[in-house]
N, C-alpha and C. Protein backbone atom coordinates (compact mmCIF):
# COMPACT_ATOMS: atom_id res chain seq x y z
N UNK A 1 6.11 2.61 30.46
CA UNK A 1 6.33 1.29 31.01
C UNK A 1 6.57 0.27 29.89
N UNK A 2 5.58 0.22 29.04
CA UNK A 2 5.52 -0.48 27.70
C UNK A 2 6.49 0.29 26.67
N UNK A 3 7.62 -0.53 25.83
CA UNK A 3 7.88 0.17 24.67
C UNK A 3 7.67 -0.16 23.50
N UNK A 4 6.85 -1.49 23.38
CA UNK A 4 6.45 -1.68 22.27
C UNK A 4 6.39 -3.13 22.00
N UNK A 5 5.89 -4.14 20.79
CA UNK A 5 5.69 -5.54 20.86
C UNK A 5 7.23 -5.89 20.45
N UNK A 6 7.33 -6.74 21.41
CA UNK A 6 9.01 -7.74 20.84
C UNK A 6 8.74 -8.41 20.17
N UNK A 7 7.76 -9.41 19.98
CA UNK A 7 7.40 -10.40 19.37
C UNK A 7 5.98 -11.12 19.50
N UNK A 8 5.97 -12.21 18.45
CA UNK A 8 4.55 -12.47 18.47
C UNK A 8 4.51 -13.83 18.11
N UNK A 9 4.52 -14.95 19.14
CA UNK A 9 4.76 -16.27 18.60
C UNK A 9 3.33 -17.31 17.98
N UNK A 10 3.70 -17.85 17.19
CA UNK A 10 2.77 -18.38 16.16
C UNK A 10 3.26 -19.95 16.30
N UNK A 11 2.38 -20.95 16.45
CA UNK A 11 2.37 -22.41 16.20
C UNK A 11 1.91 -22.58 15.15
N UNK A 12 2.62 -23.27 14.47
CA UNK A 12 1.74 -23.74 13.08
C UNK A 12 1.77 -25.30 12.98
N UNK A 13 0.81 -25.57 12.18
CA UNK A 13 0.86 -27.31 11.78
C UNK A 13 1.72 -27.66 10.40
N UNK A 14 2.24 -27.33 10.04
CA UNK A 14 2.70 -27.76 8.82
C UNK A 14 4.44 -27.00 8.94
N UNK A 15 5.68 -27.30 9.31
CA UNK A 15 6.52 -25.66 9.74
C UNK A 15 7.31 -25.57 8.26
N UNK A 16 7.17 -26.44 7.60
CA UNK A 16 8.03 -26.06 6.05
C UNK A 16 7.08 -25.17 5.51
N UNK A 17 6.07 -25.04 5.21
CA UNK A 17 4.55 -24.38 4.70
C UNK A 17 4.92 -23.01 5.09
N UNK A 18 4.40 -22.85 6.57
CA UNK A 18 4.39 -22.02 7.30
C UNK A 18 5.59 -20.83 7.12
N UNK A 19 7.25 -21.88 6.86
CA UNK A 19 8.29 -21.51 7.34
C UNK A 19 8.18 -20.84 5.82
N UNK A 20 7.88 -20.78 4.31
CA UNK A 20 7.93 -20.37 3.32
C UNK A 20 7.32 -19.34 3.61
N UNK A 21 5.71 -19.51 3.90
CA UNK A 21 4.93 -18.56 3.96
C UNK A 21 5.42 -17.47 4.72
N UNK A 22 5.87 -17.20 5.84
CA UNK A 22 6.36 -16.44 6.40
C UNK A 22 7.66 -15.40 5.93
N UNK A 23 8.51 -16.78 5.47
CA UNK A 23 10.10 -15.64 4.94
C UNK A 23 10.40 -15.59 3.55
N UNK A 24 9.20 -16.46 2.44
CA UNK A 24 9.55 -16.29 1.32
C UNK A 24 8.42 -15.33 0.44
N UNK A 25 7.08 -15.68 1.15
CA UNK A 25 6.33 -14.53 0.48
C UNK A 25 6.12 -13.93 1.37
N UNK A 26 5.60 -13.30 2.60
CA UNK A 26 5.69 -12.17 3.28
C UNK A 26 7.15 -11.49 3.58
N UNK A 27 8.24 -12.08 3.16
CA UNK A 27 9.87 -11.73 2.77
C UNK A 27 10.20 -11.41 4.08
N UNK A 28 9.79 -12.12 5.61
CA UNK A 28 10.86 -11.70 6.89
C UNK A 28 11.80 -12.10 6.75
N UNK A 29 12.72 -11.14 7.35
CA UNK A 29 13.89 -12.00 7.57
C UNK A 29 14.17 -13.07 8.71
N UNK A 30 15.04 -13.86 8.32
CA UNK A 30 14.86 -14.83 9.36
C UNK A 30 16.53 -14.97 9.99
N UNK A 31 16.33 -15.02 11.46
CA UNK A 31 17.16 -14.33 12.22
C UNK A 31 17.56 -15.51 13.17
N UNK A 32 17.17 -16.32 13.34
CA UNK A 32 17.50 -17.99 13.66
C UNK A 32 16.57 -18.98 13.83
N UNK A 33 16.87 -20.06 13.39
CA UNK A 33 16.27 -21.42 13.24
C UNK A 33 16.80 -22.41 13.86
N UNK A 34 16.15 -23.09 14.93
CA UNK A 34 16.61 -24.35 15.74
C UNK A 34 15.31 -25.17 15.57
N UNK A 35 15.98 -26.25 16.22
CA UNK A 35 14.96 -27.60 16.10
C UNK A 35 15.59 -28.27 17.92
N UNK A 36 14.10 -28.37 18.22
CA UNK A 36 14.62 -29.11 19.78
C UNK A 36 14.08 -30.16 19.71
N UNK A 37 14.91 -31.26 19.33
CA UNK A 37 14.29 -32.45 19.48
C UNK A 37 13.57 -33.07 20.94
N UNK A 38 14.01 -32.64 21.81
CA UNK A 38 13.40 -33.40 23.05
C UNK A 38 11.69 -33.17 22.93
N UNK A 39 11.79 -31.77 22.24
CA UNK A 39 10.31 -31.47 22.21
C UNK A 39 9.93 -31.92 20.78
N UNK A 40 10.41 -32.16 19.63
CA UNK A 40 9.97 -32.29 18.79
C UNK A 40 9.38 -30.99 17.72
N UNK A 41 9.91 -30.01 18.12
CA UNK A 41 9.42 -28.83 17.41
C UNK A 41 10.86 -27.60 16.97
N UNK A 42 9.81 -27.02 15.79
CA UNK A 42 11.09 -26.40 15.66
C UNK A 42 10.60 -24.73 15.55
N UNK A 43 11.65 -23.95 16.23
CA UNK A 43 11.51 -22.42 16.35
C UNK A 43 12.17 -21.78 15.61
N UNK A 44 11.68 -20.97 14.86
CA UNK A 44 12.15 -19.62 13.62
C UNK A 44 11.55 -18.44 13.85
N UNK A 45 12.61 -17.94 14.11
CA UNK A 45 12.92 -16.27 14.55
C UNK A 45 12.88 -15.74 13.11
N UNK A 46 11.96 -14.58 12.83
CA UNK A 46 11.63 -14.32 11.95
C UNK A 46 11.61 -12.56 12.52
N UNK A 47 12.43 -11.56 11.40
CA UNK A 47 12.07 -9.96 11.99
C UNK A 47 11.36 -9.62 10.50
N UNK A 48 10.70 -8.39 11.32
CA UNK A 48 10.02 -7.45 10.43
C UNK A 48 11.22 -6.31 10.27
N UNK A 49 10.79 -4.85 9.42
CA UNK A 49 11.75 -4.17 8.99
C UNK A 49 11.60 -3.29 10.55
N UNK A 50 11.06 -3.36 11.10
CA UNK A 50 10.97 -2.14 12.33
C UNK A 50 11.63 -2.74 13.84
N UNK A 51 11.81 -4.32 13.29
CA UNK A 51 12.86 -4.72 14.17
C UNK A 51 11.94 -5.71 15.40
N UNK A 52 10.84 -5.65 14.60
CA UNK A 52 9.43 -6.70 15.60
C UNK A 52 9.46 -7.88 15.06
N UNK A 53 9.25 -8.86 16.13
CA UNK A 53 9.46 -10.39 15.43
C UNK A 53 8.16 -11.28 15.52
N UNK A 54 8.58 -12.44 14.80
CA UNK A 54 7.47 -13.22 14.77
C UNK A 54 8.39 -14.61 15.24
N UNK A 55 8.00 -15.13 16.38
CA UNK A 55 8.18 -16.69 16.55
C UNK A 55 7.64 -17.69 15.82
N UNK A 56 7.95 -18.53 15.39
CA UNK A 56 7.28 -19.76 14.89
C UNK A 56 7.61 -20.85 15.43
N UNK A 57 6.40 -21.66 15.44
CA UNK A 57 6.88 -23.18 16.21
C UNK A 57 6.12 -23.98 15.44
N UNK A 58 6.80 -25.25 15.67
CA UNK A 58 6.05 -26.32 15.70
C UNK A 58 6.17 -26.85 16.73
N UNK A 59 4.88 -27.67 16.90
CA UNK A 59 4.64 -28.88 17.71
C UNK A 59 3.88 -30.32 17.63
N UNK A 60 4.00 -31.10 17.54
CA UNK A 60 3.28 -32.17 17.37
C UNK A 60 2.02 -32.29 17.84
N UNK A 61 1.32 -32.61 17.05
CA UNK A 61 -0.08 -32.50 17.41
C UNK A 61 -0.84 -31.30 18.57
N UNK A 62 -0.41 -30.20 17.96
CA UNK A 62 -1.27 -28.88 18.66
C UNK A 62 -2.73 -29.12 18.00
N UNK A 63 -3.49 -28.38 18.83
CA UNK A 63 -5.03 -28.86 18.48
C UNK A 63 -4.81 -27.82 17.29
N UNK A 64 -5.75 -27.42 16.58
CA UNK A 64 -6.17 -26.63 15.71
C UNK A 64 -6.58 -25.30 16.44
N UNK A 65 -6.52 -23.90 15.91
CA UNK A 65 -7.12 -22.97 16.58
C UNK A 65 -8.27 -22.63 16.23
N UNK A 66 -9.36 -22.14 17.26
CA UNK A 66 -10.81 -21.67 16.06
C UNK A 66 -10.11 -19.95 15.68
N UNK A 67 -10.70 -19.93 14.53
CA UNK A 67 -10.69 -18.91 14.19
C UNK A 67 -12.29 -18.19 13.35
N UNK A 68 -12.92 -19.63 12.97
CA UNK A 68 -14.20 -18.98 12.76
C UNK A 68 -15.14 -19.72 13.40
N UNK A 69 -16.20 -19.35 14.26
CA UNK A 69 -16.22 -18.09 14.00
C UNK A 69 -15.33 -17.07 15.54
N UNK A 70 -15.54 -16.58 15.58
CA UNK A 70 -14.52 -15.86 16.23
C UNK A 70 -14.33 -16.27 17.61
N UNK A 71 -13.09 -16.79 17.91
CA UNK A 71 -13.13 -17.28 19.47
C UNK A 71 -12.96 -15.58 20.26
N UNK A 72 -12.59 -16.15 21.92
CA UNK A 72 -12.24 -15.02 22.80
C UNK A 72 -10.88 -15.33 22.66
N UNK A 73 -9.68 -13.91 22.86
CA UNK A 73 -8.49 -13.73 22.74
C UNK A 73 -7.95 -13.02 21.46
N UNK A 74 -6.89 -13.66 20.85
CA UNK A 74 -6.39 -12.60 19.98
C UNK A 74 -6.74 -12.53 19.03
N UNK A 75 -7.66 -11.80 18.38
CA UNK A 75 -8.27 -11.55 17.56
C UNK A 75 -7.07 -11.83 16.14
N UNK A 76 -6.53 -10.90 15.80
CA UNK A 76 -5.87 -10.91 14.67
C UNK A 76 -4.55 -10.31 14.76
N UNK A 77 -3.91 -10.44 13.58
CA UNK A 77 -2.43 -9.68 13.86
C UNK A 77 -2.31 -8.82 12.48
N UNK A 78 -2.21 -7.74 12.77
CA UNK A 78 -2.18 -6.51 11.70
C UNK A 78 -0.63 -6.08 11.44
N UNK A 79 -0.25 -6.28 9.80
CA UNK A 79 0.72 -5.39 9.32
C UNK A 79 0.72 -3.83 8.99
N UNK A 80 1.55 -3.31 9.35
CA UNK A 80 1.47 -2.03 8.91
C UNK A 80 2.01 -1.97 7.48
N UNK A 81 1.39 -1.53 6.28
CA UNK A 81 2.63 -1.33 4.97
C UNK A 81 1.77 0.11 4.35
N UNK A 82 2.93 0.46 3.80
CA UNK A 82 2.54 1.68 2.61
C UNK A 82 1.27 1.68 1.73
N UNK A 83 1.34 0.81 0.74
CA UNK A 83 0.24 0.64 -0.04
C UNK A 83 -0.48 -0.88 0.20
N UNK A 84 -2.04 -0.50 0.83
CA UNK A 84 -2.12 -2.01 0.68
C UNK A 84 -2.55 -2.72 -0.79
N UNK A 85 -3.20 -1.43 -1.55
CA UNK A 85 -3.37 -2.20 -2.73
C UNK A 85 -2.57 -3.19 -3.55
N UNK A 86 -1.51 -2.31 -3.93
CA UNK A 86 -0.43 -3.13 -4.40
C UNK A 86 0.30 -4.65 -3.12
N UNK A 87 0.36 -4.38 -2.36
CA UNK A 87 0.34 -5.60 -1.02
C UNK A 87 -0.32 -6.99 -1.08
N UNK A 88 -1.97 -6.21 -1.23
CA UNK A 88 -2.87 -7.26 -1.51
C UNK A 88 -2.87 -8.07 -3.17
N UNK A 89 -2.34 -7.07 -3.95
CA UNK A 89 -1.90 -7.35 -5.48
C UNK A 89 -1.09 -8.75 -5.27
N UNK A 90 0.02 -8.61 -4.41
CA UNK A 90 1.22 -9.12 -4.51
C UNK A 90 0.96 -10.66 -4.12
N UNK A 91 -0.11 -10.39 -2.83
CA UNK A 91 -0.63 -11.50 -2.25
C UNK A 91 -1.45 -12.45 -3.06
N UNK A 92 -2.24 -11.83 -3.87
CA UNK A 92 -2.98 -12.63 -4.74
C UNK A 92 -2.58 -13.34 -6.25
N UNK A 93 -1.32 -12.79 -6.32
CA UNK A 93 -0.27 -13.01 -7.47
C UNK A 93 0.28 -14.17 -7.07
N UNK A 94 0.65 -14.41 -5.59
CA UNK A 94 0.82 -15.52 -5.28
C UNK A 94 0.03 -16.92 -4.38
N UNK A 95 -1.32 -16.50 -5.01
CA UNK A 95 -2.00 -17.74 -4.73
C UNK A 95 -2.75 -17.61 -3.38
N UNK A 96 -2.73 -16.20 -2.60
CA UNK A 96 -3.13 -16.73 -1.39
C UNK A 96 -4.52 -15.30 -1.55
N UNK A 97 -5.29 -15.81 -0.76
CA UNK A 97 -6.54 -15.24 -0.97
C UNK A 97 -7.40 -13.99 -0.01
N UNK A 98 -7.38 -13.11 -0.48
CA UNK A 98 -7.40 -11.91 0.19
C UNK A 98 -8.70 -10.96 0.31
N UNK A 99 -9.24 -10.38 1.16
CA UNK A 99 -10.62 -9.59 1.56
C UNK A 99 -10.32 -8.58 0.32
N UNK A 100 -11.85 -7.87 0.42
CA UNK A 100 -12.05 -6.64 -0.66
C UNK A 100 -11.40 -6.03 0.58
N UNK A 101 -10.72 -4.67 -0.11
CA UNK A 101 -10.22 -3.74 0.77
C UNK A 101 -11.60 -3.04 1.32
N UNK A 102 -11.20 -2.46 2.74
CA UNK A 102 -12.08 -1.73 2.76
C UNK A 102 -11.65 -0.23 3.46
N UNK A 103 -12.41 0.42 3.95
CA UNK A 103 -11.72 1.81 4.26
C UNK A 103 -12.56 1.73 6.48
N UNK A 104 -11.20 2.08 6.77
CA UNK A 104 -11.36 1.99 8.49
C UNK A 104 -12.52 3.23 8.72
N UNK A 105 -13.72 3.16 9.37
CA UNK A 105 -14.87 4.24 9.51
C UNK A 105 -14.50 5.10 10.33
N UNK A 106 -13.27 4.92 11.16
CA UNK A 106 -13.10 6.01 12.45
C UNK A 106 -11.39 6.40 12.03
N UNK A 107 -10.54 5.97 11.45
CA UNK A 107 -9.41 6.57 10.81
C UNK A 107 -9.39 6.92 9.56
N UNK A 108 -9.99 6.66 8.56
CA UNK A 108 -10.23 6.38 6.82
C UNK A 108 -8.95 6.04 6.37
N UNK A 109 -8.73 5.05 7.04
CA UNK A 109 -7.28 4.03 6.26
C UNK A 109 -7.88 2.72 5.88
N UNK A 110 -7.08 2.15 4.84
CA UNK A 110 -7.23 1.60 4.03
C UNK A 110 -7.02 0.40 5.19
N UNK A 111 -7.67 -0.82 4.41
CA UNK A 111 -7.24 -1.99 5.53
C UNK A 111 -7.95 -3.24 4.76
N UNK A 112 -6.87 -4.54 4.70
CA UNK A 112 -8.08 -5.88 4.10
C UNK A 112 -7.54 -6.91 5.14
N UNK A 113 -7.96 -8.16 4.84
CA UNK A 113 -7.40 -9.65 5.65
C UNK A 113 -7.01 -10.67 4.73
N UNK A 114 -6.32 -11.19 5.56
CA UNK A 114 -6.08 -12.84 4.34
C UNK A 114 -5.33 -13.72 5.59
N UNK A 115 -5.17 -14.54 5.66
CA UNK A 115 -4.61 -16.04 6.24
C UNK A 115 -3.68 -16.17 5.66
N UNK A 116 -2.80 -16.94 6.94
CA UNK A 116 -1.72 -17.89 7.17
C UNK A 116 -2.15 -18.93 6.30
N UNK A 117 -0.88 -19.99 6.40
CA UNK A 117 -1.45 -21.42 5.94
C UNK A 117 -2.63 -21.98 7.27
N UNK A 118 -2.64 -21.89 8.39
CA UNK A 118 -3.51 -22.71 9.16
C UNK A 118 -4.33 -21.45 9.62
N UNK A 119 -5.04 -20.75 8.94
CA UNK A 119 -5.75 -19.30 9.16
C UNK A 119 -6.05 -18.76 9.53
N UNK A 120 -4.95 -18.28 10.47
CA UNK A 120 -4.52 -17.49 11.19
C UNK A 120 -4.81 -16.03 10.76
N UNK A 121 -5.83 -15.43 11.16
CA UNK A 121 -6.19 -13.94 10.28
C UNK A 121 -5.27 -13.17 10.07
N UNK A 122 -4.91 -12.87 9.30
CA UNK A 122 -3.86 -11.10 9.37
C UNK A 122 -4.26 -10.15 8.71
N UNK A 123 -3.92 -9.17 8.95
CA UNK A 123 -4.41 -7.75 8.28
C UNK A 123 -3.24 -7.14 7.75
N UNK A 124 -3.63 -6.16 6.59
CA UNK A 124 -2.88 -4.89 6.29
C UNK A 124 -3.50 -3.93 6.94
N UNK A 125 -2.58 -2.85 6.76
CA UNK A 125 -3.22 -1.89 7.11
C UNK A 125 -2.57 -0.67 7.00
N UNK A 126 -3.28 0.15 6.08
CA UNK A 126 -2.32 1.65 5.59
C UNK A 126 -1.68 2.00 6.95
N UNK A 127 -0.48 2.36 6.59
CA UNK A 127 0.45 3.16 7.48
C UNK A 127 0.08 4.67 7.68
């Protein structure tokens, strides 16, 4: 029935920030960018290499999300990559701040976290 996630839309507060963070150091590609003024926000279509996307928006004054300590709903959003060491290397090379790795107790894959600009959890996670 299900074949898989199309996408995964993200509001952010800041969308130049956001819009870097997203396609210049996590390197998506970005697959279109509009701005709707009636609403005041702007949407960037952003793909991963497996062909899964990430929405981005802005909006004017969206509340803030909790993220700590942990609300109900979506917990987090997990990347799949090859190595996370080197991943998390890459991440911290560029300024953004990342969990000790740790090892999954019921798969023994590798796996850490780090934040968006508005901190938004994300994960690696050995492939």
């Amino acid at each position: 029935m299900l074949n898989g996630i199309h996408h995964v839309a993200i509001i952010c507060s800041d969308y130049q920030r956001s819009k870097h963070f997203y396609s210049q150091i996590l390197k998506l590609e970005i697959i279109n960018e509009s701005y709707r003024a009636q609403r005041q926000s702007y949407k960037l279509d952003l793909r991963l290499p497996d062909n899964s996307q990430i929405e981005l928006f802005s909006f004017p004054d969206a509340p803030q999300r909790p993220s700590y300590p942990e609300a109900q709903g979506l917990r987090h959003l997990a990347f799949s990559v090859d190595d996370v060491e080197s991943v998390a290397a890459y991440l911290v090379k560029h300024h953004i701040e990342v969990e000790a790795i740790r090892i999954d107790e019921l798969t023994g894959k590798k796996f850490t976290f780090f934040s968006d600009p508005d901190g938004l959890p994300l994960e690696l996670y050995q492939s």
